[in-house]
C-alpha atoms as a PDB file:
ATOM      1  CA  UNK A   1      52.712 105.792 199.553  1.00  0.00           C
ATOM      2  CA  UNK A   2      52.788 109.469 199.011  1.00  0.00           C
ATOM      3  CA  UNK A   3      53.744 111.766 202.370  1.00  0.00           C
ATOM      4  CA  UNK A   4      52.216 115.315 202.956  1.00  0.00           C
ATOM      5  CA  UNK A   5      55.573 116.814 202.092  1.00  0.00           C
ATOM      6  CA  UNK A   6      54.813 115.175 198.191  1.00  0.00           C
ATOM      7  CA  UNK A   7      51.846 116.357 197.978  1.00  0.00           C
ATOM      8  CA  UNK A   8      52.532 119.176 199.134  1.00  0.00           C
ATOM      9  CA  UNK A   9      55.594 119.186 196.284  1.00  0.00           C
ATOM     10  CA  UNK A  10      52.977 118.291 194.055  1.00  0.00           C
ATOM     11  CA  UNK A  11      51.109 121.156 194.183  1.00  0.00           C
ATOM     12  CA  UNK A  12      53.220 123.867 193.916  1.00  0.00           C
ATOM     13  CA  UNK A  13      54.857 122.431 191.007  1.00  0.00           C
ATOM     14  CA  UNK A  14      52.464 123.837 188.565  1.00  0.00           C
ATOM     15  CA  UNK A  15      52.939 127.561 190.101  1.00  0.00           C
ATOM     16  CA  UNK A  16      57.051 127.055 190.022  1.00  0.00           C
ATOM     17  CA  UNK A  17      56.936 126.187 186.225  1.00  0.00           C
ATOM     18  CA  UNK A  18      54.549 129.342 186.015  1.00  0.00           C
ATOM     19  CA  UNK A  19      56.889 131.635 187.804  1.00  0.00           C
ATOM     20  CA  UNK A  20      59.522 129.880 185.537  1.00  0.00           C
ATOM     21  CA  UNK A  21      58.380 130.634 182.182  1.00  0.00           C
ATOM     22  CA  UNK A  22      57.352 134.333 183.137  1.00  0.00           C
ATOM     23  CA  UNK A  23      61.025 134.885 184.343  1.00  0.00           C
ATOM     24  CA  UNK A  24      62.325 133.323 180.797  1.00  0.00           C
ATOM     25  CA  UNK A  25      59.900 135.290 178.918  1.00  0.00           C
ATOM     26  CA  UNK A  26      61.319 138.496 180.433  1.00  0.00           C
ATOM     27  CA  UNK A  27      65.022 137.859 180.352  1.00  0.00           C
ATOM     28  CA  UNK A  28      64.114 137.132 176.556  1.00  0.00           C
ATOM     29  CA  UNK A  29      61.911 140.532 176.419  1.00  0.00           C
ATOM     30  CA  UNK A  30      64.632 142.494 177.299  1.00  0.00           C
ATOM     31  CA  UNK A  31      66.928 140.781 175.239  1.00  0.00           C
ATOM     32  CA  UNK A  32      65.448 141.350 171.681  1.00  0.00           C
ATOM     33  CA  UNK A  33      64.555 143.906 169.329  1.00  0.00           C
ATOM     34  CA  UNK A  34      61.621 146.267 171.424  1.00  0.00           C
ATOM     35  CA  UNK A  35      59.084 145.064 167.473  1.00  0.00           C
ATOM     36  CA  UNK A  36      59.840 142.201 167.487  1.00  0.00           C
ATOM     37  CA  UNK A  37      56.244 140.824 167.729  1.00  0.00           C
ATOM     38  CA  UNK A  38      55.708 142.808 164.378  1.00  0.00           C
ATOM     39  CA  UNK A  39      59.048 141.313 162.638  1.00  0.00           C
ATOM     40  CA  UNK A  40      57.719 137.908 163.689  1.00  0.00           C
ATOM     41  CA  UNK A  41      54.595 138.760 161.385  1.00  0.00           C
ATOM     42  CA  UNK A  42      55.883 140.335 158.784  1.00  0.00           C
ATOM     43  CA  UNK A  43      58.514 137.392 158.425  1.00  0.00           C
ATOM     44  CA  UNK A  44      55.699 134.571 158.214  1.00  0.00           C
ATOM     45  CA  UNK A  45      53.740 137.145 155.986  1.00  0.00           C
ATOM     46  CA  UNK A  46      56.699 136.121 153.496  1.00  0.00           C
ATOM     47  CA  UNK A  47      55.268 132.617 153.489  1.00  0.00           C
ATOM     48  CA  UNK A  48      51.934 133.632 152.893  1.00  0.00           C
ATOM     49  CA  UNK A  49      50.639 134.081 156.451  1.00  0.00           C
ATOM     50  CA  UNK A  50      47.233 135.208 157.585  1.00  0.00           C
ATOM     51  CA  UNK A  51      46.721 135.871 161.380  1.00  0.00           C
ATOM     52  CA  UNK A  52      42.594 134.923 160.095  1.00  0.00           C
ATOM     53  CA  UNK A  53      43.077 131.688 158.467  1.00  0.00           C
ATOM     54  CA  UNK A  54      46.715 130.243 158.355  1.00  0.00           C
ATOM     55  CA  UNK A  55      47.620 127.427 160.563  1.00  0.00           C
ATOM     56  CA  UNK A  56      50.771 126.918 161.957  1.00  0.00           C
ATOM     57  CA  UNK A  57      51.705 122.909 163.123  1.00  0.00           C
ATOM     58  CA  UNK A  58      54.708 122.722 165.850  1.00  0.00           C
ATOM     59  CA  UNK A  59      56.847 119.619 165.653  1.00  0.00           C
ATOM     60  CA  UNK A  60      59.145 118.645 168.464  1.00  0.00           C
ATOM     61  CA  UNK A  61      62.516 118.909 166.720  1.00  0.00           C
ATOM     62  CA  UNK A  62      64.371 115.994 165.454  1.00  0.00           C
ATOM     63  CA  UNK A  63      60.799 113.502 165.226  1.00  0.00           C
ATOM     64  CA  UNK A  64      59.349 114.851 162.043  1.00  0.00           C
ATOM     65  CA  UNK A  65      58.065 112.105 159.739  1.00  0.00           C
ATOM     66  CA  UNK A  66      60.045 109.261 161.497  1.00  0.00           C
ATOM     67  CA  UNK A  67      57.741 107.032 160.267  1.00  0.00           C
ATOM     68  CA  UNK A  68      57.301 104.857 156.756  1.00  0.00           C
ATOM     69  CA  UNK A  69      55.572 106.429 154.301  1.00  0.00           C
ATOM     70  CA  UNK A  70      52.282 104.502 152.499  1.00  0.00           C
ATOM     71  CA  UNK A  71      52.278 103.655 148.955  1.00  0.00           C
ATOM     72  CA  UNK A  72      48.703 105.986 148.755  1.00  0.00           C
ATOM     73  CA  UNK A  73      50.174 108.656 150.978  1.00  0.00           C
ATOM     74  CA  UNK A  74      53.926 109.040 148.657  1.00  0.00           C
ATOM     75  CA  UNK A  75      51.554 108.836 145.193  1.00  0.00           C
ATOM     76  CA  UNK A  76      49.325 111.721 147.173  1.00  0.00           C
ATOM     77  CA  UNK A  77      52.441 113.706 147.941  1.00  0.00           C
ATOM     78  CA  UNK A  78      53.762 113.361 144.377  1.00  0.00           C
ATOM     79  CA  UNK A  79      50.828 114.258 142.850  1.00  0.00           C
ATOM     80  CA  UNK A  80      50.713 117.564 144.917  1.00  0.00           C
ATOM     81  CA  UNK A  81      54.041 118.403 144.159  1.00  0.00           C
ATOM     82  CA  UNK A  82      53.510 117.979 140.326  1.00  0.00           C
ATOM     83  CA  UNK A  83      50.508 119.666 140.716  1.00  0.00           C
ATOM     84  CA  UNK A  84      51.394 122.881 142.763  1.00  0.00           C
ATOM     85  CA  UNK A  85      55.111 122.792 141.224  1.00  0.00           C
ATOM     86  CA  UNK A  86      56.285 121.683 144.483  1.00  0.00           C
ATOM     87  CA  UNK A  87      54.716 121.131 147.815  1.00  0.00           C
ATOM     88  CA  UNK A  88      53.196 123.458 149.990  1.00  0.00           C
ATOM     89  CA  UNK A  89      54.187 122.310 153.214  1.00  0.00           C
ATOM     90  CA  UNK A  90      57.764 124.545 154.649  1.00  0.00           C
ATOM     91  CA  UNK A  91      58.917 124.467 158.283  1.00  0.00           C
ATOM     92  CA  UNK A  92      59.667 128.783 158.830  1.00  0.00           C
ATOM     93  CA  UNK A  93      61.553 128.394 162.160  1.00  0.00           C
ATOM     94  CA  UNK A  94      61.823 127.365 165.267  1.00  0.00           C
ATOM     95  CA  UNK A  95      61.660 127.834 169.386  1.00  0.00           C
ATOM     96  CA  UNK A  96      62.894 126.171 172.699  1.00  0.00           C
ATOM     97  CA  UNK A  97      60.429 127.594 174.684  1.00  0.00           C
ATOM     98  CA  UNK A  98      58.146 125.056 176.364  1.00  0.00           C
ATOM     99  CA  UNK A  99      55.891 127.922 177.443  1.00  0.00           C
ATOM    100  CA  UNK A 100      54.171 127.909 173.799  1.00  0.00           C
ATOM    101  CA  UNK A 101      52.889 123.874 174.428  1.00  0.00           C
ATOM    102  CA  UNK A 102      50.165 126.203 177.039  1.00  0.00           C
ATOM    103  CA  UNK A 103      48.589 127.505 174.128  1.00  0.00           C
ATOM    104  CA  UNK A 104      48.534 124.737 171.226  1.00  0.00           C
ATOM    105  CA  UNK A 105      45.454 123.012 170.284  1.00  0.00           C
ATOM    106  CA  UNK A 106      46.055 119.433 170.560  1.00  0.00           C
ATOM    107  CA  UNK A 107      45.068 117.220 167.539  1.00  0.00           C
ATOM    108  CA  UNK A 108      42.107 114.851 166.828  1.00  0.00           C
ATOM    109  CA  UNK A 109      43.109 111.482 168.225  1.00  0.00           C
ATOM    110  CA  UNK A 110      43.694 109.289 165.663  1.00  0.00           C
ATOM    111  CA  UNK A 111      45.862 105.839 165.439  1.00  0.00           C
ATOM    112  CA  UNK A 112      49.377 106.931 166.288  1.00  0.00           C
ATOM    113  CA  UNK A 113      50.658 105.396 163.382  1.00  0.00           C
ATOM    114  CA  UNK A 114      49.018 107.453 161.231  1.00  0.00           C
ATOM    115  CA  UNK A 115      50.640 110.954 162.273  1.00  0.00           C
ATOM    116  CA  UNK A 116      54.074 112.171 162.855  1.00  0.00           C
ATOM    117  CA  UNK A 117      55.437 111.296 165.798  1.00  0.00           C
ATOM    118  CA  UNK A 118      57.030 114.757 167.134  1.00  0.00           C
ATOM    119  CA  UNK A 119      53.506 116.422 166.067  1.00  0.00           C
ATOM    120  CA  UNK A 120      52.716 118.614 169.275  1.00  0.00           C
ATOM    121  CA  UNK A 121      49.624 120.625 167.604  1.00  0.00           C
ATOM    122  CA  UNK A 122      48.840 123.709 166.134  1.00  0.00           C
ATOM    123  CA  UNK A 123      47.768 127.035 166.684  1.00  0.00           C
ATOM    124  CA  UNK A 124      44.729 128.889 164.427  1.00  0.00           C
ATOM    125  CA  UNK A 125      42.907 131.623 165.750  1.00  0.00           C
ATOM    126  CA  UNK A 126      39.409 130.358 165.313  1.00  0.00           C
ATOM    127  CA  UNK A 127      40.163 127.436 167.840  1.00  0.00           C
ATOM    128  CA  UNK A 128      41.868 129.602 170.089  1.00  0.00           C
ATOM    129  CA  UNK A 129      40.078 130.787 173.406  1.00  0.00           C
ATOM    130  CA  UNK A 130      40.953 134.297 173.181  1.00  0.00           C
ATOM    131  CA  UNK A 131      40.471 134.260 169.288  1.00  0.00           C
ATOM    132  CA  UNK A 132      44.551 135.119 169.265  1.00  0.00           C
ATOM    133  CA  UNK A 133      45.968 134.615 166.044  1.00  0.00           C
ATOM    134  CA  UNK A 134      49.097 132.014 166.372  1.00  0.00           C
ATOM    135  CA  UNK A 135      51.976 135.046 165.309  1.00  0.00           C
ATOM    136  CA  UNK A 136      50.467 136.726 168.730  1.00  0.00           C
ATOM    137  CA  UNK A 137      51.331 132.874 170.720  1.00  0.00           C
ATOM    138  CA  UNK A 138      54.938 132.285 169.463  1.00  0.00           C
ATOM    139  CA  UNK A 139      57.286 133.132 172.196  1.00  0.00           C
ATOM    140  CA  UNK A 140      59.848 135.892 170.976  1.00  0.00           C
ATOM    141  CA  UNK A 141      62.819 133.607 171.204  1.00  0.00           C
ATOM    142  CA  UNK A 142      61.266 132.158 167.724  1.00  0.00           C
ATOM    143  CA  UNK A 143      64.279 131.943 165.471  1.00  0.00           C
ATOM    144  CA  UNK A 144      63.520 131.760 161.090  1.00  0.00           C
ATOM    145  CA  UNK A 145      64.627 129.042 159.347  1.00  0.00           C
ATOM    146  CA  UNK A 146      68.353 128.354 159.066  1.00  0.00           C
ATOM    147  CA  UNK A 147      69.065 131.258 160.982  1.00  0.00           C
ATOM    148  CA  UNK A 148      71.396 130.322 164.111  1.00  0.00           C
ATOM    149  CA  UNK A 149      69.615 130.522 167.615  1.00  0.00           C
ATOM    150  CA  UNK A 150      71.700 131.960 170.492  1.00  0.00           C
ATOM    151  CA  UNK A 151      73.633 129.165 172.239  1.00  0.00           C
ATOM    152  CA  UNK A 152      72.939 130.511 175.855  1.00  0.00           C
ATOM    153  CA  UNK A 153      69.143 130.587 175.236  1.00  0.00           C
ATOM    154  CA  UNK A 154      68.883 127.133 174.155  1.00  0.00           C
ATOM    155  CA  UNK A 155      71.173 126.578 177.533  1.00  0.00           C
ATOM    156  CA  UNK A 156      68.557 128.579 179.700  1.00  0.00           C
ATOM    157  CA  UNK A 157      65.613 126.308 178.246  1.00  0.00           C
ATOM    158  CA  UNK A 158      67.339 123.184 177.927  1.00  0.00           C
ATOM    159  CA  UNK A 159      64.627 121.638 175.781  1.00  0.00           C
ATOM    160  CA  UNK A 160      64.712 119.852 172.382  1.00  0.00           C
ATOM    161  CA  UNK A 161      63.152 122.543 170.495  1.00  0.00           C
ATOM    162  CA  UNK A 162      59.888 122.718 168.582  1.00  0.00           C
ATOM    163  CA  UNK A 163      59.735 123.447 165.119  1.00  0.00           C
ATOM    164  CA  UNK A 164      56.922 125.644 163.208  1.00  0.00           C
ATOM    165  CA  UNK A 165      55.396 124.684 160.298  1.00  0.00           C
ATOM    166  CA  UNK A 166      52.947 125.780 157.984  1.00  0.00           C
ATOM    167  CA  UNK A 167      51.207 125.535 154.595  1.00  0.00           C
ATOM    168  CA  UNK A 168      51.929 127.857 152.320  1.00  0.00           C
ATOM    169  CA  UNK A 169      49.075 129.288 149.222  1.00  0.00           C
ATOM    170  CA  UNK A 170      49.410 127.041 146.138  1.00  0.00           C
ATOM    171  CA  UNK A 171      50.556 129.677 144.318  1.00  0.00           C
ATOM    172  CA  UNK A 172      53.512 130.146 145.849  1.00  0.00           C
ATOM    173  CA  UNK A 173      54.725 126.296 146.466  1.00  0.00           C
ATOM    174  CA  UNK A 174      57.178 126.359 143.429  1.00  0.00           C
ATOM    175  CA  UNK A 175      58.760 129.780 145.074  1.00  0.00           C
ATOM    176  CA  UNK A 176      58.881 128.625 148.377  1.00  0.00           C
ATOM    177  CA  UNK A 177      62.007 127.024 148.146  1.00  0.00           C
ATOM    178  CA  UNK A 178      64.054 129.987 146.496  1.00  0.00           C
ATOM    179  CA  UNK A 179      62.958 131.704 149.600  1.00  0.00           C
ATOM    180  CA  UNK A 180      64.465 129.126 152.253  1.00  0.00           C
ATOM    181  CA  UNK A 181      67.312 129.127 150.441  1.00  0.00           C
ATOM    182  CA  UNK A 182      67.573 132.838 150.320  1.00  0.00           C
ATOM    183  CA  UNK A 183      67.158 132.252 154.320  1.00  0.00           C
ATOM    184  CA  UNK A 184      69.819 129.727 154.144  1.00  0.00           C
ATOM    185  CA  UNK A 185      72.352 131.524 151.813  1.00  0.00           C
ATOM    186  CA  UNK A 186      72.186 135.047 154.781  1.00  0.00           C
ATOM    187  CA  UNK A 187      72.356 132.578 157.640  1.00  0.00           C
ATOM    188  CA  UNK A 188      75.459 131.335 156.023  1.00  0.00           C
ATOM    189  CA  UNK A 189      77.193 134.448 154.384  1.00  0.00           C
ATOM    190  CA  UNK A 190      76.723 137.028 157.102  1.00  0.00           C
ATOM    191  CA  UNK A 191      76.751 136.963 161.160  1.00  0.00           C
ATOM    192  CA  UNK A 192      73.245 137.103 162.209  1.00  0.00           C
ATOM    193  CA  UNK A 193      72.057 138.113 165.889  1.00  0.00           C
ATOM    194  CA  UNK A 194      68.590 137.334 165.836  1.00  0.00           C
ATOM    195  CA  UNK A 195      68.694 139.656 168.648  1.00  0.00           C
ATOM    196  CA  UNK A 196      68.768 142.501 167.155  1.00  0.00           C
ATOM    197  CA  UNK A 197      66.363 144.142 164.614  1.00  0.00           C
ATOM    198  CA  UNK A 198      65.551 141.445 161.545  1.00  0.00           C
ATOM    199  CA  UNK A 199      67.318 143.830 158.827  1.00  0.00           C
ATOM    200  CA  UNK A 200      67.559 140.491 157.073  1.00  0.00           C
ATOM    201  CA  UNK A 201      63.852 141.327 156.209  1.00  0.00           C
ATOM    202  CA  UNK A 202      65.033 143.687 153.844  1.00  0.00           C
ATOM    203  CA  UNK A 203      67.395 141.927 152.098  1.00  0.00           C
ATOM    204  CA  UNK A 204      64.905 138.983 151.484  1.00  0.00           C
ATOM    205  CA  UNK A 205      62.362 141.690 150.088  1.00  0.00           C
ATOM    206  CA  UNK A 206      65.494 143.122 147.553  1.00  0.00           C
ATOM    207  CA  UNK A 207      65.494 139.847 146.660  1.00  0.00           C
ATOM    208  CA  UNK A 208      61.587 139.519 145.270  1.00  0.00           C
ATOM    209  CA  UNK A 209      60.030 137.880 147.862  1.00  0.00           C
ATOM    210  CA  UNK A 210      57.220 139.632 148.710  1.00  0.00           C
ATOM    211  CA  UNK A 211      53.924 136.909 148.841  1.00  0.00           C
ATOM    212  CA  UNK A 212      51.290 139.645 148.290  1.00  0.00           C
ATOM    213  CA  UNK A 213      52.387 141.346 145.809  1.00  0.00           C
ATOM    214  CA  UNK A 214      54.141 137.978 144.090  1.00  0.00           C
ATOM    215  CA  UNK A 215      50.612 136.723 144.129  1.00  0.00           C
ATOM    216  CA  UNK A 216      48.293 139.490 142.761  1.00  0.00           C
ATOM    217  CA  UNK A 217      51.010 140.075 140.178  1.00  0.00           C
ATOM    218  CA  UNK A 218      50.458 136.125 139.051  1.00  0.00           C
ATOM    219  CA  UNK A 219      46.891 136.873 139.041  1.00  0.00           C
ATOM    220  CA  UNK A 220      47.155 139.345 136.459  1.00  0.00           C
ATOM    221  CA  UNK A 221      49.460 137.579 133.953  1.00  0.00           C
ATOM    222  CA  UNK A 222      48.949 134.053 134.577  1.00  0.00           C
ATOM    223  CA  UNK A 223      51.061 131.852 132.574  1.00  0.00           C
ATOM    224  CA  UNK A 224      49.663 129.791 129.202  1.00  0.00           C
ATOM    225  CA  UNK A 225      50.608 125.903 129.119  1.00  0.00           C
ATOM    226  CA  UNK A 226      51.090 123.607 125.969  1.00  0.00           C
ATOM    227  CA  UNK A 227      49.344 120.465 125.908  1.00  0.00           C
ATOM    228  CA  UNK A 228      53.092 118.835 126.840  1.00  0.00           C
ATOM    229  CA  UNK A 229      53.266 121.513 129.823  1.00  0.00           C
ATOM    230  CA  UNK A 230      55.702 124.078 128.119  1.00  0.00           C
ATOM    231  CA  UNK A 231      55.246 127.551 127.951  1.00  0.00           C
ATOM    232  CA  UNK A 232      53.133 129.533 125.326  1.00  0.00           C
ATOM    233  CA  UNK A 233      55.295 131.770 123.396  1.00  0.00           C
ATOM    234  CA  UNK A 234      53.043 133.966 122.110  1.00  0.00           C
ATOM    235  CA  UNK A 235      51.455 134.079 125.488  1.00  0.00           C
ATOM    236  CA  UNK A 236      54.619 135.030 127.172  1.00  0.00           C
ATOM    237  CA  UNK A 237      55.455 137.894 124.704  1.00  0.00           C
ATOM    238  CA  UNK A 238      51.766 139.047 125.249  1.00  0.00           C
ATOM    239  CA  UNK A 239      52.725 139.074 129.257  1.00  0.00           C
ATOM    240  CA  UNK A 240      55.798 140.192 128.658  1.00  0.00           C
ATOM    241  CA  UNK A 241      54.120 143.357 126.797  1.00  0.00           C
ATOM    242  CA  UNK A 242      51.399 143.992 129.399  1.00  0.00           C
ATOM    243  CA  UNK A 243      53.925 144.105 132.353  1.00  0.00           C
ATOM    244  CA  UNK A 244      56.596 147.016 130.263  1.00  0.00           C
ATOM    245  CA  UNK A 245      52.887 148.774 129.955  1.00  0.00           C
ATOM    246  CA  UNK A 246      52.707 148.118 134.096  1.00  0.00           C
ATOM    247  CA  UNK A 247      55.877 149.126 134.439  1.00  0.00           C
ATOM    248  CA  UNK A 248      55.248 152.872 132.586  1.00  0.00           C
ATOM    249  CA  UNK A 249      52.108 153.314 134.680  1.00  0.00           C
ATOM    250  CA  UNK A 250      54.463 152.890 137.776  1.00  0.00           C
ATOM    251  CA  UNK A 251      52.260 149.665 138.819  1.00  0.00           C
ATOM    252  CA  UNK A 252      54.877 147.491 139.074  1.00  0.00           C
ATOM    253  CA  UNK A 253      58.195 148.118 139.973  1.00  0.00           C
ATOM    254  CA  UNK A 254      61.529 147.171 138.097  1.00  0.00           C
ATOM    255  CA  UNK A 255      62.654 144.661 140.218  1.00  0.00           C
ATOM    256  CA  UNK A 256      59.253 142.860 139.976  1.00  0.00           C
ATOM    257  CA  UNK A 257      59.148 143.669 136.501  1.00  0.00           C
ATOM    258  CA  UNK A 258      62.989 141.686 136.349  1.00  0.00           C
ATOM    259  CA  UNK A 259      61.300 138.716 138.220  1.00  0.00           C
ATOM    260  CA  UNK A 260      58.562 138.750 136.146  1.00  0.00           C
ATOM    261  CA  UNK A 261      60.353 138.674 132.884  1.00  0.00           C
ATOM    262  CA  UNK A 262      62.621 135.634 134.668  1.00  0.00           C
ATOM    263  CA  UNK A 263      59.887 133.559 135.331  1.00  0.00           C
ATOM    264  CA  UNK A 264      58.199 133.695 131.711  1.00  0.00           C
ATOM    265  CA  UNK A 265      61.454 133.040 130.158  1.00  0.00           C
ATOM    266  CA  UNK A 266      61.988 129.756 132.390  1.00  0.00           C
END
């Protein structure tokens, strides 16, 4: 039987985790770069992210895909993958802030076995009350992929973590995993304090990775298949001429025009 004190306990619960997550959220304010709602952005806009359209999932960390695959569902995912050149679906980072679960739209109910475990929901600006789009939700202790998260943050929220995932464009599925490695390969080779300003931003750029321009460049010069699925020669050389043309117009720029010339020779 529940005493007045309880109830009382009860109620003011909801207000303490309030007052909770607002002091978090400014201890973390103050701790990061003063743009870093605009480097969150322009980081996902690697990927292929458009505050209109793209939806991003969040996955509590550690429960993704637990369960047995179907015979139907593996054939589907192979298909994709063949189809696309690889799949479309990349996780881009992560946060241990419970404060974003306020904001996620839940999911459809459906049988349990049917959907991952650890999935939370998602966030997509047309279901969102305040028509927000989701890079405007994700609290700024979000952390990219492979990228290490400071230790005494994760202490301070002393949750699991959630993971954020999205979908990137088709045309960039067979690219998508040169860029996590590129991720990977910083997060390894340099000491990175997400803290500060993402220069890393840069350096992934340097590196070719730029979705917009990757994608209205493919649009241009698509690439000419064989009936086995090899490349046409003379329709490479063709691209190959109509980018150095580009390239003298100063339409494309010579490290594109380097990627470019890698990907018709593969």
């Amino acid at each position: 039987m529940s005493t007045p004190n309880n109830n009382q306990n009860n109620r003011r619960r909801p207000q303490h985790n309030i007052q909770t997550n607002r002091k978090t959220e400014s201890i973390i304010s103050n701790q990061v770069f003063a743009n870093r709602r605009n480097e969150i952005h322009e980081y996902l806009k690697l990927f292929g992210y458009k505050p209109d359209k793209t939806i991003i999932q969040l996955h509590i960390t550690g429960f993704f895909r637990k369960r047995q695959l179907s015979q139907r569902e593996k054939e589907r995912y192979t298909l994709a993958a063949k189809k696309y050149g690889g799949t479309t679906f990349v996780f881009v980072g992560r946060t241990h802030d419970p404060s974003i679960l306020e904001n996620v739209i839940q999911p459809r109910k459906k049988n349990p076995l049917d959907t991952s475990p650890g999935y939370v929901g998602y966030l997509w600006k047309n279901k969102d009350p305040q028509k927000r789009a989701p890079h405007e939700l994700i609290p700024l202790d979000f952390s990219p992929i492979h990228l290490p998260y400071p230790a005494d943050w994760k202490n301070m929220f002393a949750t699991k973590g959630f993971m954020l995932a999205l979908h990137v464009p088709a045309s960039f599925a067979r690219d998508k995993n040169r860029l996590v490695r590129a991720l990977s390969n910083i997060g390894k080779s340099s000491i990175v304090d997400i803290k500060k300003e993402w220069t890393f931003l840069n350096e992934i750029r340097h590196l070719g990775f730029d979705m917009q321009r990757t994608t209205n460049i493919r649009a241009d010069y698509p690439q000419s298949t064989s009936a086995d699925g090899g490349h046409n020669m003379n329709s490479a050389v063709n691209t190959a001429k109509r980018v150095r043309s580009r390239l003298a117009k100063d339409k494309v720029s010579k490290e594109e025009y380097q990627e470019l010339l890698k990907a018709i020779k593969s």
